[in-house]
N, C-alpha and C. Protein backbone atom coordinates (compact mmCIF):
# COMPACT_ATOMS: atom_id res chain seq x y z
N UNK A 1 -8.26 -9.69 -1.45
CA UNK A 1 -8.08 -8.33 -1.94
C UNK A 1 -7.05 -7.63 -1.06
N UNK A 2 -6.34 -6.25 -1.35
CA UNK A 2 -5.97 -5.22 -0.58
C UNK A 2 -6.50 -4.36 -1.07
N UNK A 3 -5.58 -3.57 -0.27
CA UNK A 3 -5.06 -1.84 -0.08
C UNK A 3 -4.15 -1.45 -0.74
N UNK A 4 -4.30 -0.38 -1.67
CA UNK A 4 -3.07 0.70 -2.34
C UNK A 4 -3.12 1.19 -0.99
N UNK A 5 -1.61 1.84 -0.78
CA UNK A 5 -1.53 3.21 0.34
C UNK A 5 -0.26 3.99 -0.29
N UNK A 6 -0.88 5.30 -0.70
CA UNK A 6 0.21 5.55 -1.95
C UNK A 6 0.23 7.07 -1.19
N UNK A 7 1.58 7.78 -1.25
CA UNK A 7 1.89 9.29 -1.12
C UNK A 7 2.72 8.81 0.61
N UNK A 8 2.85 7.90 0.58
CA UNK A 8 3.52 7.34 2.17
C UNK A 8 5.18 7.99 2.21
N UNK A 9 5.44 8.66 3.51
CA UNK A 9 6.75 8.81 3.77
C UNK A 9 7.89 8.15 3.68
N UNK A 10 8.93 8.37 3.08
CA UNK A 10 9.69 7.12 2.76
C UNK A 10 10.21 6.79 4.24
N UNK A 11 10.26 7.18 5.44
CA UNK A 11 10.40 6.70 6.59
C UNK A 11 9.36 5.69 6.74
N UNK A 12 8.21 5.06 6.58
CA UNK A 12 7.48 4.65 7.13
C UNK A 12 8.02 3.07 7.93
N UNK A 13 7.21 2.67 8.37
CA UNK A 13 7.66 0.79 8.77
C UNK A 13 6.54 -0.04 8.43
N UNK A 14 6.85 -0.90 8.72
CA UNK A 14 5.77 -2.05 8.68
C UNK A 14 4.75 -1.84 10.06
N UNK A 15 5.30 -1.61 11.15
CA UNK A 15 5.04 -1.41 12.77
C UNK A 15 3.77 -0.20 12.15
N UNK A 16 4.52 0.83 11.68
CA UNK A 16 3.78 1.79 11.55
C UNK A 16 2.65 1.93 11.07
N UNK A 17 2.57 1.06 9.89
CA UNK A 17 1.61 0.86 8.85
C UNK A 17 0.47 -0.02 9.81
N UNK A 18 1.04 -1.01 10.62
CA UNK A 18 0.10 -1.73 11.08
C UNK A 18 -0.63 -1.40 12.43
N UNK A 19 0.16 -0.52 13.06
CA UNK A 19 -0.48 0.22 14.31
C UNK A 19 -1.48 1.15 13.27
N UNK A 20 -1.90 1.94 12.19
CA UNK A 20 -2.62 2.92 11.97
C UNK A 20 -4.10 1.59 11.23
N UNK A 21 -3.68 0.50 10.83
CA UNK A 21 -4.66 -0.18 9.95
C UNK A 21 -5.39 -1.06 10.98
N UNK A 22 -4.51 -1.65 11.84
CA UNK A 22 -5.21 -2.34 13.03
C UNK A 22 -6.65 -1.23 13.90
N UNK A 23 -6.60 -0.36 13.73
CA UNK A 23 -7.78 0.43 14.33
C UNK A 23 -9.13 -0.61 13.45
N UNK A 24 -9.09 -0.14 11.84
CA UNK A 24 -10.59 -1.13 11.51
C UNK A 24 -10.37 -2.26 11.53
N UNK A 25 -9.24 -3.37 11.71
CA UNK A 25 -9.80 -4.60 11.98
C UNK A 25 -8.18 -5.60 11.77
N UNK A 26 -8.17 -6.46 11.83
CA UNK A 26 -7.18 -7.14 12.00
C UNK A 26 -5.67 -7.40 10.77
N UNK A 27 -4.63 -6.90 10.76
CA UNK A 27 -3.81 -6.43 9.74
C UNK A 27 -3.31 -8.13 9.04
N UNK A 28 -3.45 -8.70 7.83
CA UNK A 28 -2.85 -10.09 7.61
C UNK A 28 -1.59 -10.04 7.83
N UNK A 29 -0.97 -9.07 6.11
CA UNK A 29 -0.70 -8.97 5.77
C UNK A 29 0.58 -7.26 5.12
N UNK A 30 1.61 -7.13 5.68
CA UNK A 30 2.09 -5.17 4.62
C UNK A 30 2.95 -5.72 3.98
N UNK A 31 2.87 -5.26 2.88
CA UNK A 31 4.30 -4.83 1.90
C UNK A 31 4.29 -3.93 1.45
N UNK A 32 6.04 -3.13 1.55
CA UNK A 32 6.25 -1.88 1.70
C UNK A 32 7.53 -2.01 0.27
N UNK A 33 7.33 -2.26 -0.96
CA UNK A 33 8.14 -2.03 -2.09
C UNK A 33 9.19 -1.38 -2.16
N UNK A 34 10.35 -1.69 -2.62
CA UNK A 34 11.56 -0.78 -2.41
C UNK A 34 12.20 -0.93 -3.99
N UNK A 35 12.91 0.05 -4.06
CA UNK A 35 13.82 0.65 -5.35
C UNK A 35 14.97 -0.35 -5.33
N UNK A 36 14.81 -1.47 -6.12
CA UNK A 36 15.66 -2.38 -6.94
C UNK A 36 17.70 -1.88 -6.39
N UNK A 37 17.47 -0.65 -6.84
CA UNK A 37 18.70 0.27 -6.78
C UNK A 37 19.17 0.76 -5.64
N UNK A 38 18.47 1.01 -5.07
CA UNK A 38 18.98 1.72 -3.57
C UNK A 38 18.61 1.12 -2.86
N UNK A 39 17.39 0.10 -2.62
CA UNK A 39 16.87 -0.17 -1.33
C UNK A 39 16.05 0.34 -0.76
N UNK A 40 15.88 2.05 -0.76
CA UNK A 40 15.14 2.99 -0.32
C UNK A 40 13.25 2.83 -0.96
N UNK A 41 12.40 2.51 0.33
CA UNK A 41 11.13 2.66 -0.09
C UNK A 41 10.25 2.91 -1.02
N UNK A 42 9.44 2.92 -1.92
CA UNK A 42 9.22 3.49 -3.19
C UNK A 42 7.83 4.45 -2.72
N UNK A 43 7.63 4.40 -1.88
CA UNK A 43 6.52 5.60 -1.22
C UNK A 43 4.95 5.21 -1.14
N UNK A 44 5.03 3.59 -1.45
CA UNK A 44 4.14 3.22 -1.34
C UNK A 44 3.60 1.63 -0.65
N UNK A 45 2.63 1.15 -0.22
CA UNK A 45 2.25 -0.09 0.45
C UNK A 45 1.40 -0.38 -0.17
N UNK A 46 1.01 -1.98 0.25
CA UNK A 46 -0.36 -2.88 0.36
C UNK A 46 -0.38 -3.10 1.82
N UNK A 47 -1.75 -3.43 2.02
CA UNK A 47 -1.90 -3.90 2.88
C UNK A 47 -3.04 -4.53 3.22
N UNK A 48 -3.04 -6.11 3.96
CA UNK A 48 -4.27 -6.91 3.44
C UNK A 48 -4.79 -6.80 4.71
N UNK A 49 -6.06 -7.27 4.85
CA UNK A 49 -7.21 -7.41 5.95
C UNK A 49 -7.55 -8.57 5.82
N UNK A 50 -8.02 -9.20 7.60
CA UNK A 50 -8.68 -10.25 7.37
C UNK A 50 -10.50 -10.37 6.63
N UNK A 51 -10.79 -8.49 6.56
CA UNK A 51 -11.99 -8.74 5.55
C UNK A 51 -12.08 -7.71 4.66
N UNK A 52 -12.66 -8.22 3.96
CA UNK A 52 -13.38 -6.71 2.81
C UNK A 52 -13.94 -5.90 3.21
N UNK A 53 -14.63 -6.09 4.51
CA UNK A 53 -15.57 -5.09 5.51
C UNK A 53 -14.08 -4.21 6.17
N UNK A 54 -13.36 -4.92 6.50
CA UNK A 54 -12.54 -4.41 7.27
C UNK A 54 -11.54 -3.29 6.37
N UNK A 55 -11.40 -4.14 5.22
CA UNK A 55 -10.84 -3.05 4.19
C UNK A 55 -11.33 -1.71 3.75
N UNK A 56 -12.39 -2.13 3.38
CA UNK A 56 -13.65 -0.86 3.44
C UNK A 56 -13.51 0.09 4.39
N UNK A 57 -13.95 -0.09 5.12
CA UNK A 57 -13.59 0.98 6.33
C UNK A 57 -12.63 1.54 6.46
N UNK A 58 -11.36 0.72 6.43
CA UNK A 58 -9.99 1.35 6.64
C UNK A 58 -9.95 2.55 5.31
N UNK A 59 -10.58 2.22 4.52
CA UNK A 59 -10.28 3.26 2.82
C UNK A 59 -11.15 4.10 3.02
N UNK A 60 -12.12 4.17 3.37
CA UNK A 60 -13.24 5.13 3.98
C UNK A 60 -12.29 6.28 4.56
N UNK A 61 -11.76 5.98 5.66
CA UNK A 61 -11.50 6.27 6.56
C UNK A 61 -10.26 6.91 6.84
N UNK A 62 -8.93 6.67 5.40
CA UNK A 62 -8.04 6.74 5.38
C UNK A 62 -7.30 7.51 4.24
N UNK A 63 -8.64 7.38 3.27
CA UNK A 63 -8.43 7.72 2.05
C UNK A 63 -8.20 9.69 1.98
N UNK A 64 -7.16 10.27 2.14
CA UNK A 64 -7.13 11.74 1.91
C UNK A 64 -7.06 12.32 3.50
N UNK A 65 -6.42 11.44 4.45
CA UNK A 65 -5.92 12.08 5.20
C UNK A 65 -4.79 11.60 5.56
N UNK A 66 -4.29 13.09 6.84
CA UNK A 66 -3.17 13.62 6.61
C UNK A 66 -2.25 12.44 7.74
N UNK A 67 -1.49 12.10 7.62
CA UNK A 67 -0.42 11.00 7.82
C UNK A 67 1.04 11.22 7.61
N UNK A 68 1.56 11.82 8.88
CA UNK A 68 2.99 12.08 8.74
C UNK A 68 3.51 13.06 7.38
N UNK A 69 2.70 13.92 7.81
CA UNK A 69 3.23 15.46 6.85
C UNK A 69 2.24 14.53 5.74
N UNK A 70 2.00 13.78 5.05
CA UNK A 70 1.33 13.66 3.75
C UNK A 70 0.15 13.31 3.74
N UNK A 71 -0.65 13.28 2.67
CA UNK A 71 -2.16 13.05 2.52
C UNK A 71 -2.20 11.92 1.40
N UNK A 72 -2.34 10.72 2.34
CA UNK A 72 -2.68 9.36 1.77
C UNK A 72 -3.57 9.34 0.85
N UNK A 73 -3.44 8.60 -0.19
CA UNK A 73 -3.96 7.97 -1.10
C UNK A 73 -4.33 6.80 -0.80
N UNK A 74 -5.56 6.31 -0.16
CA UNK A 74 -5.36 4.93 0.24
C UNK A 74 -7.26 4.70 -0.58
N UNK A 75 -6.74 3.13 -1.87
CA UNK A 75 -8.63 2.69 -2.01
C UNK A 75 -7.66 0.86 -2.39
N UNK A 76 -8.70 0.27 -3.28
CA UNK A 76 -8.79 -0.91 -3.46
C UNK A 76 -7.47 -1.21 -4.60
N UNK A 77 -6.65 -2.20 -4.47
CA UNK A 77 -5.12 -2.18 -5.16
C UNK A 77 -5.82 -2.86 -6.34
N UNK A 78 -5.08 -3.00 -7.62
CA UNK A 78 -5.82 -2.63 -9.15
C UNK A 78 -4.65 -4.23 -9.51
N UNK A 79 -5.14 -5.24 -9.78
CA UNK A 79 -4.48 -6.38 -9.67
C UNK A 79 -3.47 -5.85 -11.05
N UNK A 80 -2.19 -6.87 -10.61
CA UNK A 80 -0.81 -6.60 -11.02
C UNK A 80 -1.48 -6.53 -12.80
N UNK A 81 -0.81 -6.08 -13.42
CA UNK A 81 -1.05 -6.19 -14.77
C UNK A 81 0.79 -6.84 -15.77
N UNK A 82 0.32 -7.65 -16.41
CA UNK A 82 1.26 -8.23 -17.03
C UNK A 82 2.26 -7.29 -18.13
N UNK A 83 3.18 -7.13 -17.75
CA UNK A 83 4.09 -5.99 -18.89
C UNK A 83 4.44 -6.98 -19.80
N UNK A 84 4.05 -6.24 -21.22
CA UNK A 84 4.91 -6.58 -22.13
C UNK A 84 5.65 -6.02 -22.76
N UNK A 85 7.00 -5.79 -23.77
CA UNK A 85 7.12 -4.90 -24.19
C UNK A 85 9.23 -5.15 -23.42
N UNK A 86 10.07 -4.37 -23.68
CA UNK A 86 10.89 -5.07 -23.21
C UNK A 86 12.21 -5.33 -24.07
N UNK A 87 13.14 -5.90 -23.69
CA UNK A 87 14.37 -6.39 -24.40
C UNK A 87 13.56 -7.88 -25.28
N UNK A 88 13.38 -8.76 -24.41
CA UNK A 88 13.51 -10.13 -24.82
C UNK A 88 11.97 -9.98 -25.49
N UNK A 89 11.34 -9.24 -26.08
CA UNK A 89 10.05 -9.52 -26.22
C UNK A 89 10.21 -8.99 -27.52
N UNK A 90 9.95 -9.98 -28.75
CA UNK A 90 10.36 -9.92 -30.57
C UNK A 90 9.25 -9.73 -30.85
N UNK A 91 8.78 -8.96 -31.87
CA UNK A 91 7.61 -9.43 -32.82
C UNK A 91 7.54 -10.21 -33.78
C-alpha cells in the first residue's frame, strides 16, 4: 500500500518528504509526480512504508496539518484506475 500526500509545495524534495515520514517508521519508498510539460512538480506525492502500522500513523498524524505554509492532505492512495476514453479508443 501507500500514501496520497496531496496540497504539497511545489518546492518540496524527496529529502524532505522523507525526513517528515521517517518520524512513524521507516520510508521504502517517494514519488513526487511532475507535469509532462514543464517538469515542475504536480503538488503532490506517494509515499510507501515498510508497514501498514507505520502508514497508519503517519496519516493519523499528518492528515490536515500545516506543512510549509500548506495543510496536507495526507490518507490511503486509491489504486491507479485504468482510463479509457481517448484518441485511439473506437467504439
Amino acid at each position: 500500500m501507500s500514501i496520497y500526500v496531496g496540497n504539497l509545495s511545489y518546492e518540496v524534495s524527496q529529502e524532505d518528504l522523507s525526513e517528515v515520514f521517517n518520524e512513524y517508521g521507516t520510508v521504502k519508498r517517494i514519488h513526487i509526480p511532475s507535469d509532462r510539460e514543464t517538469g515542475r512538480p504536480r503538488g503532490f506525492a506517494f509515499v510507501e512504508m515498510e508497514s501498514e502500522a507505520n502508514e497508519d500513523k503517519a496519516i493519523e498524524a499528518l492528515d490536515g496539518a500545516e506543512w510549509m505554509d500548506r495543510q496536507l492532505k495526507v490518507n490511503k492512495a486509491k489504486p491507479r484506475e485504468n482510463r479509457s476514453g481517448g484518441r485511439n479508443n473506437r467504439f
